[in-house]
C-alpha atoms as a PDB file:
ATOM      1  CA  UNK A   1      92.991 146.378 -19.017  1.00  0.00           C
ATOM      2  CA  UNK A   2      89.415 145.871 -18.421  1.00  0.00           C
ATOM      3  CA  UNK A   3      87.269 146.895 -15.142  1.00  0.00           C
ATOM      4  CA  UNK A   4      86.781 143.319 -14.381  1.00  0.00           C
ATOM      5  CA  UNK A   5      90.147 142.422 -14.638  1.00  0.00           C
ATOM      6  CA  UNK A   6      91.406 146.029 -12.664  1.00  0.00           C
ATOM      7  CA  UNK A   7      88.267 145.121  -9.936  1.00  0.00           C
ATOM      8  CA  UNK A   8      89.875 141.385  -9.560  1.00  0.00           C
ATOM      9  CA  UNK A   9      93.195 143.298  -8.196  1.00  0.00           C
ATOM     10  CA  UNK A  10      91.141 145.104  -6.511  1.00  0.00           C
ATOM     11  CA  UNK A  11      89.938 142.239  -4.688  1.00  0.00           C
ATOM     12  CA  UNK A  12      92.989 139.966  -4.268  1.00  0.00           C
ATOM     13  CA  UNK A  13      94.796 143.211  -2.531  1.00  0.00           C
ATOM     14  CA  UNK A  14      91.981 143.526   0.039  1.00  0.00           C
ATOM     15  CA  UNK A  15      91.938 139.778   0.974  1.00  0.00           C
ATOM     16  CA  UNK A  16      95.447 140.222   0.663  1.00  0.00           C
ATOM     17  CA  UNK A  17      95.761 142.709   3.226  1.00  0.00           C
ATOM     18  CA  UNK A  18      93.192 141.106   5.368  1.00  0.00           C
ATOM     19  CA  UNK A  19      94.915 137.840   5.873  1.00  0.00           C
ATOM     20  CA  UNK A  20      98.277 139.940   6.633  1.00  0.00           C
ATOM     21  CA  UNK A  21      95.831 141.592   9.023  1.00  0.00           C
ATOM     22  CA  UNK A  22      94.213 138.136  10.574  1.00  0.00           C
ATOM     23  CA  UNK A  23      98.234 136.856  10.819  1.00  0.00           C
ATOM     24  CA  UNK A  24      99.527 139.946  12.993  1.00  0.00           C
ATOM     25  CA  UNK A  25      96.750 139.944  15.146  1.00  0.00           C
ATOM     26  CA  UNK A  26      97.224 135.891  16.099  1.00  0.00           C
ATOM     27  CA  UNK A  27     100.763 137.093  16.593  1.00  0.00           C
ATOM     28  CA  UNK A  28     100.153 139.431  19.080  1.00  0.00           C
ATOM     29  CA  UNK A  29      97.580 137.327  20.157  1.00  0.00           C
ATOM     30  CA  UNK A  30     100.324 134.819  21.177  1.00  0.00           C
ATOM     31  CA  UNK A  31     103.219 137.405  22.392  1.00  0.00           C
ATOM     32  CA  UNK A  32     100.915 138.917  24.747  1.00  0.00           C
ATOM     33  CA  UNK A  33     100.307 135.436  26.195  1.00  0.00           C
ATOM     34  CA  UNK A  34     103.471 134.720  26.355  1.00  0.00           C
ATOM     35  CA  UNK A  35     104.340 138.048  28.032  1.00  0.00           C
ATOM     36  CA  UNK A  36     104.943 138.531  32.415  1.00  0.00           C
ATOM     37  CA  UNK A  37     102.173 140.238  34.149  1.00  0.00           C
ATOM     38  CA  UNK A  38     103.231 144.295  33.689  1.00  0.00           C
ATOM     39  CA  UNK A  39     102.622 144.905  37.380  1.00  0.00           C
ATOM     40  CA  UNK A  40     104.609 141.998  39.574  1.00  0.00           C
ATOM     41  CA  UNK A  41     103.718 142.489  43.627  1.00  0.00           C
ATOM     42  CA  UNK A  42     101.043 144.789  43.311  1.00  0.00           C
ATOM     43  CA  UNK A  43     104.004 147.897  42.830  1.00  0.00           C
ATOM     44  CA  UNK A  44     104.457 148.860  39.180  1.00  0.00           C
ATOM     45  CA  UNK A  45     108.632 149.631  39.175  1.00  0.00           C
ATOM     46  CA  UNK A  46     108.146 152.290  36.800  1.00  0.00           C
ATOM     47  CA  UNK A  47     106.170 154.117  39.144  1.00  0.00           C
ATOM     48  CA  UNK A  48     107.527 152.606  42.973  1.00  0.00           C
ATOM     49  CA  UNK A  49     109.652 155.565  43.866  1.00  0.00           C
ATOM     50  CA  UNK A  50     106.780 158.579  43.401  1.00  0.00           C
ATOM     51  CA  UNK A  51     105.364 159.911  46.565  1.00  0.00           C
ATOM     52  CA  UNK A  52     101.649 160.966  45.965  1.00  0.00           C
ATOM     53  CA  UNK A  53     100.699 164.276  47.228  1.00  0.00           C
ATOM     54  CA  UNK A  54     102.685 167.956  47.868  1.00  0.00           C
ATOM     55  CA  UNK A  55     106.578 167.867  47.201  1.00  0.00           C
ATOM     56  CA  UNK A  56     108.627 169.240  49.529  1.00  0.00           C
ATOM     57  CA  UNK A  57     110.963 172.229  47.841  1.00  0.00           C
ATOM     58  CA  UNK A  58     113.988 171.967  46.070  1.00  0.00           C
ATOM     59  CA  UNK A  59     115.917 174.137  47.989  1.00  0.00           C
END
């Protein structure tokens, strides 16, 4: 093998892995899009039920 020939791999990998890069981000790209709004009504569900400030005990 010859350094040109071993820096032309080189080469076709990187563009290579850019374009898998350039595809994946236009993917997510278009799934976020398509995605709902995280927080619907102004009340995340995840987090509806907590009660900001001191808890009352256990016991």
């Amino acid at each position: 093998m010859t350094v040109t020939f071993i820096k032309r791999q080189k080469e076709r990998a990187r563009q290579q892995r850019n374009q898998d890069k350039q595809v994946k981000r236009e993917q997510l790209k278009r799934e976020k899009a398509e995605r709902p709004a995280r927080v619907s009504g102004g009340v995340d569900p995840d987090i509806a039920h907590i009660i900001p400030g001191p808890q009352a005990p256990l016991e």
